[in-house]
N, C-alpha and C. Protein backbone atom coordinates (compact mmCIF):
# COMPACT_ATOMS: atom_id res chain seq x y z
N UNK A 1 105.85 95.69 92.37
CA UNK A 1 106.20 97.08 92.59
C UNK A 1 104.91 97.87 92.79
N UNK A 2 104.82 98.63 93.94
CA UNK A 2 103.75 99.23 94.02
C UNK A 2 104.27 101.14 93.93
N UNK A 3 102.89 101.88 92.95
CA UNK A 3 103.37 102.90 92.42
C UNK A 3 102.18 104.00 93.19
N UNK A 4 102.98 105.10 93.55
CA UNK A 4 102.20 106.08 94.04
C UNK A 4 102.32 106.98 94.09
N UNK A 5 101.31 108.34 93.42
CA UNK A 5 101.73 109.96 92.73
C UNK A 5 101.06 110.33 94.38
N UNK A 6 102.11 111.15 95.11
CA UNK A 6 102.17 111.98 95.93
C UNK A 6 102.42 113.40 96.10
N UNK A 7 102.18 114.11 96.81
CA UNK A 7 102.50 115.79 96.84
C UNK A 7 102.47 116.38 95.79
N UNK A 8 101.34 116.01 95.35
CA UNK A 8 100.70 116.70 93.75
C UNK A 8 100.47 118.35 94.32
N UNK A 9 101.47 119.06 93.23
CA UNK A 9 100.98 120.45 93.08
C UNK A 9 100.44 120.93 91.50
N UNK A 10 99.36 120.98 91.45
CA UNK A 10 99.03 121.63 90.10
C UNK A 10 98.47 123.00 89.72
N UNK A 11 98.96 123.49 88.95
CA UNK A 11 98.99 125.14 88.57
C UNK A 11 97.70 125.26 87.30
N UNK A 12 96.83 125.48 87.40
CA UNK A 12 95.54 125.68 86.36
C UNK A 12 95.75 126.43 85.56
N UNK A 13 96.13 127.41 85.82
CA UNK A 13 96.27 128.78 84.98
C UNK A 13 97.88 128.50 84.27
N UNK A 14 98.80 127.62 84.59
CA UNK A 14 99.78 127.82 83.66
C UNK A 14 99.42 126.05 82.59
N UNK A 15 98.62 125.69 82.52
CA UNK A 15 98.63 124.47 81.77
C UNK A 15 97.90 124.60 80.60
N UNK A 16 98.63 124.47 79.24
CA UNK A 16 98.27 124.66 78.32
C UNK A 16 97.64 123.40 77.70
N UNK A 17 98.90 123.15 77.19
CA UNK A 17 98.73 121.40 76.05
C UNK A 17 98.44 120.41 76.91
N UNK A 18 99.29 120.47 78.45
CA UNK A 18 99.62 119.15 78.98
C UNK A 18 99.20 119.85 80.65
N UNK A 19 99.20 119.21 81.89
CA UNK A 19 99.04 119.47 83.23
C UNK A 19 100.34 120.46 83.67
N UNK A 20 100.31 121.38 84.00
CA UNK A 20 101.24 122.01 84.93
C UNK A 20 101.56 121.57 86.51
N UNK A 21 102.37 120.91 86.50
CA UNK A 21 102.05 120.13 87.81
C UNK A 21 103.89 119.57 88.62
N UNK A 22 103.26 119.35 89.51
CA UNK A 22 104.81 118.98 90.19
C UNK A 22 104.69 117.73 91.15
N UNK A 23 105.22 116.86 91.46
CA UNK A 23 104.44 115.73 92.47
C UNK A 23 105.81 114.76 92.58
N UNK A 24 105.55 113.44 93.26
CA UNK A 24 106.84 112.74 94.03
C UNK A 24 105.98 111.37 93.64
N UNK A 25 106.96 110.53 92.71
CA UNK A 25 106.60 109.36 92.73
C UNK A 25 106.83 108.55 93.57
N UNK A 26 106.30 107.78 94.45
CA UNK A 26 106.37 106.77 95.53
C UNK A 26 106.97 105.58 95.15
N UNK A 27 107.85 104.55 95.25
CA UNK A 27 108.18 103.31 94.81
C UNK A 27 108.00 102.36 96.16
N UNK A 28 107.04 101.73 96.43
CA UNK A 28 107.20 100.96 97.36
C UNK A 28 106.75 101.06 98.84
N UNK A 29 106.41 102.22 98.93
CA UNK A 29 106.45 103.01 100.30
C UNK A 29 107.89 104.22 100.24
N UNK A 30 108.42 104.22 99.23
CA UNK A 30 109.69 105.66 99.13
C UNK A 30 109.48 106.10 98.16
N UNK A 31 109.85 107.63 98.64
CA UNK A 31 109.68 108.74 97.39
C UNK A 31 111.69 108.18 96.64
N UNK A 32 111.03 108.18 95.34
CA UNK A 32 111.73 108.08 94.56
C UNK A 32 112.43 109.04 93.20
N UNK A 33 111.29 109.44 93.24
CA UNK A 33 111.47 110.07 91.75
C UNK A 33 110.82 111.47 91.88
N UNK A 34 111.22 112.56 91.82
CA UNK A 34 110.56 113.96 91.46
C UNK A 34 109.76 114.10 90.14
N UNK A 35 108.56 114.53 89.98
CA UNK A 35 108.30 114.41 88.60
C UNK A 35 107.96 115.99 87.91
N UNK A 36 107.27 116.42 87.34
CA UNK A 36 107.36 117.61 86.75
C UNK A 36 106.71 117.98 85.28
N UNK A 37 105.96 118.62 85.04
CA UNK A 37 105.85 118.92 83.58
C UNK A 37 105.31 120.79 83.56
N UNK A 38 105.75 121.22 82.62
CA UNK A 38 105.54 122.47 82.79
C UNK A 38 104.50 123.08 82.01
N UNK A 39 103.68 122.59 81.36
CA UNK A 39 102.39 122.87 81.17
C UNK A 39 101.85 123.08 79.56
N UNK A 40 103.15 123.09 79.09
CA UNK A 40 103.05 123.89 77.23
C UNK A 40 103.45 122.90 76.61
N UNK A 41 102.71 121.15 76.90
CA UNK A 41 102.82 120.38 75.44
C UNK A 41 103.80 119.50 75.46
N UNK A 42 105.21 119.82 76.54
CA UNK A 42 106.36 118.51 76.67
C UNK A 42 106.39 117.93 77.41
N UNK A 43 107.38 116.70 77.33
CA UNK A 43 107.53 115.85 78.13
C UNK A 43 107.67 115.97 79.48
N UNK A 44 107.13 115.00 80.55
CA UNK A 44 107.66 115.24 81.48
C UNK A 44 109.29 115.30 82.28
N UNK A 45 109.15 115.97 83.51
CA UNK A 45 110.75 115.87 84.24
C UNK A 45 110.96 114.91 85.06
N UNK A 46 111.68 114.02 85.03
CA UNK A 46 112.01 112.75 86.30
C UNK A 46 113.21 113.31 87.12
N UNK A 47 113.28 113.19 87.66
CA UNK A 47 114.54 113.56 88.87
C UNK A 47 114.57 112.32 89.70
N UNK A 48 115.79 111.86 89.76
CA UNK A 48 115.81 110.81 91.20
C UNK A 48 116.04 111.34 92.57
N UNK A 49 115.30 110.85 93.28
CA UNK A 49 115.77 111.63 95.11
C UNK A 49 116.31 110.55 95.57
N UNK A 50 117.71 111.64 95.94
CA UNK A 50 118.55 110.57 96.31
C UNK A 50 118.37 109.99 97.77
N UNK A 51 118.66 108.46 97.95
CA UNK A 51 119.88 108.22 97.65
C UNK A 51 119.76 106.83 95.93
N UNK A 52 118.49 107.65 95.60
CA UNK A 52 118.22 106.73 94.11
C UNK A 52 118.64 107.03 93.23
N UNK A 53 118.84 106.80 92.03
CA UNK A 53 119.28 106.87 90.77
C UNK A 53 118.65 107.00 89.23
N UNK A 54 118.91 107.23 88.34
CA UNK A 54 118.89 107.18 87.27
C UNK A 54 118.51 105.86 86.84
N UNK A 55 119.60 104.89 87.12
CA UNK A 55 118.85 103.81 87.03
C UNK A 55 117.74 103.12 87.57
N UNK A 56 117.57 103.39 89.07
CA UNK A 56 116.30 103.02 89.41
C UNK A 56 114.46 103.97 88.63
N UNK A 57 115.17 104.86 88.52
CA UNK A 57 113.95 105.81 87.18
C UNK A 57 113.81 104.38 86.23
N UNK A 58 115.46 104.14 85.11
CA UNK A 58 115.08 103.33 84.24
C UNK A 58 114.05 101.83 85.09
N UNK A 59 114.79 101.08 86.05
CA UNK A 59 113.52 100.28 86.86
C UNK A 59 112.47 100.17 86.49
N UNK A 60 111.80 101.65 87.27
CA UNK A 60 110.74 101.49 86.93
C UNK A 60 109.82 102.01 85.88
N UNK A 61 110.45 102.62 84.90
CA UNK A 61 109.68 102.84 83.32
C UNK A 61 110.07 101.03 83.25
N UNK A 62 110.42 100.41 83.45
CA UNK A 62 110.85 99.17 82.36
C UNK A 62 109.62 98.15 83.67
N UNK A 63 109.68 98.20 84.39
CA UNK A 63 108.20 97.87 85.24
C UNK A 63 107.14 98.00 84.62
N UNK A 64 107.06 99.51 84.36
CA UNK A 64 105.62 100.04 83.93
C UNK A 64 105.17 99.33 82.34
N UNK A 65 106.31 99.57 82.05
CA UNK A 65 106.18 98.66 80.41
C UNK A 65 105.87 97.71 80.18
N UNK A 66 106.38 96.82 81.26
CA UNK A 66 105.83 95.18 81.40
C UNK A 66 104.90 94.68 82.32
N UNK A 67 104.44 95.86 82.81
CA UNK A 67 103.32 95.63 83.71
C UNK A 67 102.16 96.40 83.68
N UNK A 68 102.09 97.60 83.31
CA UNK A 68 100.56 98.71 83.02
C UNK A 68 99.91 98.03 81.72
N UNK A 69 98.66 98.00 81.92
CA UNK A 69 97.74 97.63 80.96
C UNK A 69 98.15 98.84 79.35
N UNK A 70 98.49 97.89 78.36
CA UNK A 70 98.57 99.25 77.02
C UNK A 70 97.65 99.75 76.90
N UNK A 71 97.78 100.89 76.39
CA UNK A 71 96.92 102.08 76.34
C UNK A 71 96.90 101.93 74.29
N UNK A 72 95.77 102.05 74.08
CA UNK A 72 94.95 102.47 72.41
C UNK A 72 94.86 103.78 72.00
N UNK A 73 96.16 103.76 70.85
CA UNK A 73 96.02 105.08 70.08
C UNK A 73 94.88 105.33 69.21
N UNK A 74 93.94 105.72 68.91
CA UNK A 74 93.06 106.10 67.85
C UNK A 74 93.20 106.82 66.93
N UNK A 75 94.46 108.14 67.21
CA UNK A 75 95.38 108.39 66.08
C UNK A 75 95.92 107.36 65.01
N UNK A 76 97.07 106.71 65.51
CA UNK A 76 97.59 105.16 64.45
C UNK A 76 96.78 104.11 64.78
N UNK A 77 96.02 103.94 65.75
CA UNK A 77 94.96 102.58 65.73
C UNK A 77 96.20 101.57 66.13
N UNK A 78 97.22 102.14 67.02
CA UNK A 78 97.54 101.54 67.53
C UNK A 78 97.73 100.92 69.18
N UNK A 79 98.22 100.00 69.26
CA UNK A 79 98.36 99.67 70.96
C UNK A 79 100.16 99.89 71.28
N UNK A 80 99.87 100.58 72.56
CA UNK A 80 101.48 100.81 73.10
C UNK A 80 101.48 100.69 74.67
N UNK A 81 103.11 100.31 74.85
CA UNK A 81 103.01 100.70 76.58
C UNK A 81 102.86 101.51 77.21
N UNK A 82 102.60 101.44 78.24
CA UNK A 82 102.39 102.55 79.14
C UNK A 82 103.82 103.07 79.76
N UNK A 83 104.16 104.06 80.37
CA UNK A 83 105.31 104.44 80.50
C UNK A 83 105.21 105.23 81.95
N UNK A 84 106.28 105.12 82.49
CA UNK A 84 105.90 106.06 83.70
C UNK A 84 105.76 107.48 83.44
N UNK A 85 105.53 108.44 82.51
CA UNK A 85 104.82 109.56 81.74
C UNK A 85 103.46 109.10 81.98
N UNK A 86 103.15 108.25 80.95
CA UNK A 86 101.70 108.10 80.90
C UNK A 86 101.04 107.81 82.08
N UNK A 87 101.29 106.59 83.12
CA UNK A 87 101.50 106.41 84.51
C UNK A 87 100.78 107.79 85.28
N UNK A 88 101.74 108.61 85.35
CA UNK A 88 101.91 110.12 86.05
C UNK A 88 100.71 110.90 85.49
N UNK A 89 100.36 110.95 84.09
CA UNK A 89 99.66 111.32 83.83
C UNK A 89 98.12 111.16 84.18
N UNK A 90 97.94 109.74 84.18
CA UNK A 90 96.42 109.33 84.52
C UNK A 90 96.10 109.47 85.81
N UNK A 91 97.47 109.61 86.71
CA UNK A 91 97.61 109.86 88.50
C UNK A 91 97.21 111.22 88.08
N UNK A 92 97.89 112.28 87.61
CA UNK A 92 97.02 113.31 88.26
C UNK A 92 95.67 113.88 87.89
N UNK A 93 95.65 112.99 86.45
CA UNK A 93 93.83 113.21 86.37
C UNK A 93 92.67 112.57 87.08
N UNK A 94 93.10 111.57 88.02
CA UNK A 94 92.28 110.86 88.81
C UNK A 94 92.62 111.89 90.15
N UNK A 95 93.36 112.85 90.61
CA UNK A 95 93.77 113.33 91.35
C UNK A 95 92.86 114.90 90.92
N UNK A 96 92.82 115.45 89.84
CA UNK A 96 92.12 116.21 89.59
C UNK A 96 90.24 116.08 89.76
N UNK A 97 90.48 114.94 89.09
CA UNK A 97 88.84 114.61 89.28
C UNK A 97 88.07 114.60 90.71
N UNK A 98 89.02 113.58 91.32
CA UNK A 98 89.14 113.48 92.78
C UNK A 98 88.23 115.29 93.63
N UNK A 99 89.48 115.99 93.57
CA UNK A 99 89.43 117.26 93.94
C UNK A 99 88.02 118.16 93.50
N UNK A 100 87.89 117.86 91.98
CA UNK A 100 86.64 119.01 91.50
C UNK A 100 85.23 117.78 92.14
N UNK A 101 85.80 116.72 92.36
CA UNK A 101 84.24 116.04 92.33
C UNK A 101 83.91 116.82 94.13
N UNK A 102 84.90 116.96 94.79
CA UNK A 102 84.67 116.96 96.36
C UNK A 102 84.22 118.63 96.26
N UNK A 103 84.79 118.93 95.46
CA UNK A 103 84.23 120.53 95.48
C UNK A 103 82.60 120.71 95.55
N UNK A 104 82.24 119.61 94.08
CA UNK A 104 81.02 119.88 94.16
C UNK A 104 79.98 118.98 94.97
N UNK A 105 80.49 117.79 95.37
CA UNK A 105 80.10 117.55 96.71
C UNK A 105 79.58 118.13 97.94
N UNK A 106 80.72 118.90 98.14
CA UNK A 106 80.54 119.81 98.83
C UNK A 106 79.31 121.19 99.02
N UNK A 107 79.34 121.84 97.94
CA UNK A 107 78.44 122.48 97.50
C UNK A 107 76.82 121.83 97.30
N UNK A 108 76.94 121.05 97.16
CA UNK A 108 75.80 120.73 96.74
C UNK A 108 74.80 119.96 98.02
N UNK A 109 75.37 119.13 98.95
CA UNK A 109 75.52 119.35 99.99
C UNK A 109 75.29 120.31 101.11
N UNK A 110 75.48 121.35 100.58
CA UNK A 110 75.14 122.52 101.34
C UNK A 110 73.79 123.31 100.40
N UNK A 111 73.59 123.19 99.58
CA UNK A 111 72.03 123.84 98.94
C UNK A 111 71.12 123.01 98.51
N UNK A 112 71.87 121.61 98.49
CA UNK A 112 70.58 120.45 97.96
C UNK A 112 70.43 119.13 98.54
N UNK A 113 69.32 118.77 99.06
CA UNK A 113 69.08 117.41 99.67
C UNK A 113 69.08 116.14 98.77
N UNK A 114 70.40 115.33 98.83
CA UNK A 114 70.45 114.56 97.42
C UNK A 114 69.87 112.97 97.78
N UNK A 115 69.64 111.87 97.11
CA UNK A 115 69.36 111.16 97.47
C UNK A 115 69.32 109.88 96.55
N UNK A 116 69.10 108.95 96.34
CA UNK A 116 69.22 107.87 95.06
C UNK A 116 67.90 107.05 94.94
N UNK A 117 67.71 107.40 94.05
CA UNK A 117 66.00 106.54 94.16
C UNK A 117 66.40 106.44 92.13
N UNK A 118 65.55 105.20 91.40
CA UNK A 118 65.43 104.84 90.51
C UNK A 118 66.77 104.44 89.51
N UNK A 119 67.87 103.87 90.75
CA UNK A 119 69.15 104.06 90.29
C UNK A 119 69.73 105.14 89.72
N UNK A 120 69.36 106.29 90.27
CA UNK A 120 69.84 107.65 89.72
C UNK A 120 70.32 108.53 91.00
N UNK A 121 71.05 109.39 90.99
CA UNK A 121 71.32 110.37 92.36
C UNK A 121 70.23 111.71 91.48
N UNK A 122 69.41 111.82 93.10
CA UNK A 122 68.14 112.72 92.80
C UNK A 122 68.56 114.13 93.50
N UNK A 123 68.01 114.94 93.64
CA UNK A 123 67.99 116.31 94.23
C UNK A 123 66.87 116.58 94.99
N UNK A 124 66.70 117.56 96.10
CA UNK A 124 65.72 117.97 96.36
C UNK A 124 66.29 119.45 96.52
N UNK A 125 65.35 120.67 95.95
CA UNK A 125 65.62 122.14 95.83
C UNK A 125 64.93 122.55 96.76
N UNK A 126 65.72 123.98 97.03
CA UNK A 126 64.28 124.62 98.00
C UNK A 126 64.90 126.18 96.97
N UNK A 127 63.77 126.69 97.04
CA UNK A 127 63.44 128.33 96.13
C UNK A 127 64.79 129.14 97.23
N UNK A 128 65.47 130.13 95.85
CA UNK A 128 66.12 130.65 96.79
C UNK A 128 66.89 130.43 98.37
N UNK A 129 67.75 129.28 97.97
CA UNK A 129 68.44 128.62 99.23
C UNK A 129 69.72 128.32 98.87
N UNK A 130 70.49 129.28 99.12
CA UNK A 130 72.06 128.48 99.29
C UNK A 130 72.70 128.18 100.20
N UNK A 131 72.24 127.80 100.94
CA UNK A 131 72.62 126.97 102.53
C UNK A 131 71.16 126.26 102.94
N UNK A 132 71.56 125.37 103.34
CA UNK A 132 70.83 124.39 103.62
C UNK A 132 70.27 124.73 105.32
N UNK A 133 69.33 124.52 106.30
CA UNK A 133 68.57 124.90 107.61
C UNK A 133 67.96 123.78 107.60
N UNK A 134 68.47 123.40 109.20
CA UNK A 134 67.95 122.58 109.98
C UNK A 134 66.27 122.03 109.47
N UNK A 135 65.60 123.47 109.57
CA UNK A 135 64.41 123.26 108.98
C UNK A 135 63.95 122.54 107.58
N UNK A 136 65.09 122.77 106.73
CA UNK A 136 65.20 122.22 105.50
C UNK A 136 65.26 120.84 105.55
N UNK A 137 66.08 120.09 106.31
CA UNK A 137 66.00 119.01 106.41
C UNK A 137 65.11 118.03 107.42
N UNK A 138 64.47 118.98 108.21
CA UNK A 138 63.61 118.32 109.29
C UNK A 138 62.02 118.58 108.25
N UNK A 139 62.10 119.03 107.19
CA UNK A 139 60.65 119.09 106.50
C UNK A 139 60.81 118.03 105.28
N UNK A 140 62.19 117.88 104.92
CA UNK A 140 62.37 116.93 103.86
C UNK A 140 62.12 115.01 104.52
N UNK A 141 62.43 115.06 106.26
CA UNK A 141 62.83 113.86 106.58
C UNK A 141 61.14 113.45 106.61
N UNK A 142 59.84 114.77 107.05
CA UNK A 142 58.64 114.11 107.36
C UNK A 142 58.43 113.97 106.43
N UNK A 143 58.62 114.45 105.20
CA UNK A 143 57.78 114.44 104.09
C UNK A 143 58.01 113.10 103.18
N UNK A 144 58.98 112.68 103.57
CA UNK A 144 59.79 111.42 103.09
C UNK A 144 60.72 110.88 103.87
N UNK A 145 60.10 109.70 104.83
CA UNK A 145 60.50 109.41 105.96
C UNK A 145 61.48 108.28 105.58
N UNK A 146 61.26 107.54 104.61
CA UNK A 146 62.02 106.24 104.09
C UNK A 146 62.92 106.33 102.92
N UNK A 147 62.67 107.63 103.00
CA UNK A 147 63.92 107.96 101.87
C UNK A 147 65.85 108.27 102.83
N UNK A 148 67.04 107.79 102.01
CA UNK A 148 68.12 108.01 102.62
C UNK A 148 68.73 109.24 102.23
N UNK A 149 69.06 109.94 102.13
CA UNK A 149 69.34 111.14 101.76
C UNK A 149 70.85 110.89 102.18
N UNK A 150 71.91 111.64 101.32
CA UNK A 150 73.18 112.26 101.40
C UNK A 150 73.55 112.81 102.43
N UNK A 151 72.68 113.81 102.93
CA UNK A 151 73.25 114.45 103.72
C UNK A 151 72.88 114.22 105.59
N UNK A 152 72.06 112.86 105.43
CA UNK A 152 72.06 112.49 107.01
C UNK A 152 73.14 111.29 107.14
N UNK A 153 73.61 110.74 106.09
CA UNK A 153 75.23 109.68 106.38
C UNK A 153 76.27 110.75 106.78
N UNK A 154 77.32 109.63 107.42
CA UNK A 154 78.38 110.24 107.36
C UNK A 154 79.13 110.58 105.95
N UNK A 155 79.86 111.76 106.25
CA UNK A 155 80.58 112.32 105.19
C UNK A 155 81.39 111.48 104.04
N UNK A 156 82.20 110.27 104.25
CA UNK A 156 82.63 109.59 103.62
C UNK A 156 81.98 108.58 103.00
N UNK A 157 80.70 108.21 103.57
CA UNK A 157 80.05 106.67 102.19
C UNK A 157 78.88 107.86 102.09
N UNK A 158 78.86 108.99 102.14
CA UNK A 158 77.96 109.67 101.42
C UNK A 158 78.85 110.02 100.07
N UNK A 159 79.68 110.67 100.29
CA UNK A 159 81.02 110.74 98.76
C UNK A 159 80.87 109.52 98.35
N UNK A 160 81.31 108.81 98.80
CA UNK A 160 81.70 107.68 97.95
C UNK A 160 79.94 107.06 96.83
N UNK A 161 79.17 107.16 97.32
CA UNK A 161 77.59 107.25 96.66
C UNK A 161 77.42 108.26 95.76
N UNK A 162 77.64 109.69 96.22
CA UNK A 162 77.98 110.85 95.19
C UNK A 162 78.75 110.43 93.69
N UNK A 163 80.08 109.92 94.26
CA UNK A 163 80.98 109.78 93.36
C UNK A 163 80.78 108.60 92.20
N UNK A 164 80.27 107.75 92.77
CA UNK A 164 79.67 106.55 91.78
C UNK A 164 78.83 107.12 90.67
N UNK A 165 78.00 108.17 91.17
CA UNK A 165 76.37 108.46 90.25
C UNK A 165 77.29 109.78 89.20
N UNK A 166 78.20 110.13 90.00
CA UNK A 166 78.80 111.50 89.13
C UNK A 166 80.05 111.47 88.45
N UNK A 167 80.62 110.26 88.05
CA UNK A 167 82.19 109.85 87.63
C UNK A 167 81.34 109.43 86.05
């Protein structure tokens, strides 16, 4: 069974205890399940889209149970299953992370020349610069000709390099 949190909407400002959020569980390649939690601490909402069921919900919690790695309470020091709650849950925090990491990607990207030297992701500043100029980067490339910098890759295995050094 393959599982997938889609059409994630999440509300920041109404999430208290738990994610305020709304999204479509995928079963397979089909939306299956509506999901839901409203932000103040309870459980989540499952809905089936039809032409699915109730029982196919039960399905796949009883999937997830016998198939998601258990998760470690440190409260009781205990081990339990995972549940399609918990499931949903770790989807939209990898979905959140996702989002704030590209933000600052983004940004940073635009005021700083980044780069990886000493197994670390490095920076290069310029005084008073929040946008980055041509010039900026045509003085960074002589000055350090063998260095790779972030921002002369393409956009996607430059993230993906970002995201390694900043997760």
């Amino acid at each position: 069974m393959k599982l997938e949190l889609k059409k994630i909407k999440y509300c920041k400002w109404m999430s208290e205890e738990t994610h305020c959020y709304s999204a479509v569980v995928y079963v397979d390649g089909k939306a299956t399940i509506e999901v839901s939690n409203e932000g103040h601490g309870g459980g989540d909402n499952q809905w089936a889209i039809k032409p699915f069921t109730n029982q196919d919900i039960e399905k796949v919690e009883t999937w997830c149970n016998k198939n998601l790695p258990k998760w470690y309470s440190s409260f009781d020091k205990s081990q339990n299953d995972k549940d399609l709650e918990y499931w949903c849950w770790e989807e939209v925090n990898k979905y959140l992370d996702d989002k704030y990491l590209k933000k600052g990607f983004k940004k940073d990207l635009k005021s700083k020349i980044l780069f990886v030297e000493n197994k670390g992701l490095r920076q290069t500043t310029f005084k008073k610069c929040k946008s980055l100029t041509d010039g900026h980067l045509k003085y960074f490339k002589s000055k350090y000709p063998n260095r790779d910098a972030l921002n002369f890759m393409p956009q996607d295995k430059a993230f993906k390099i970002y995201a390694q050094y900043m997760k």
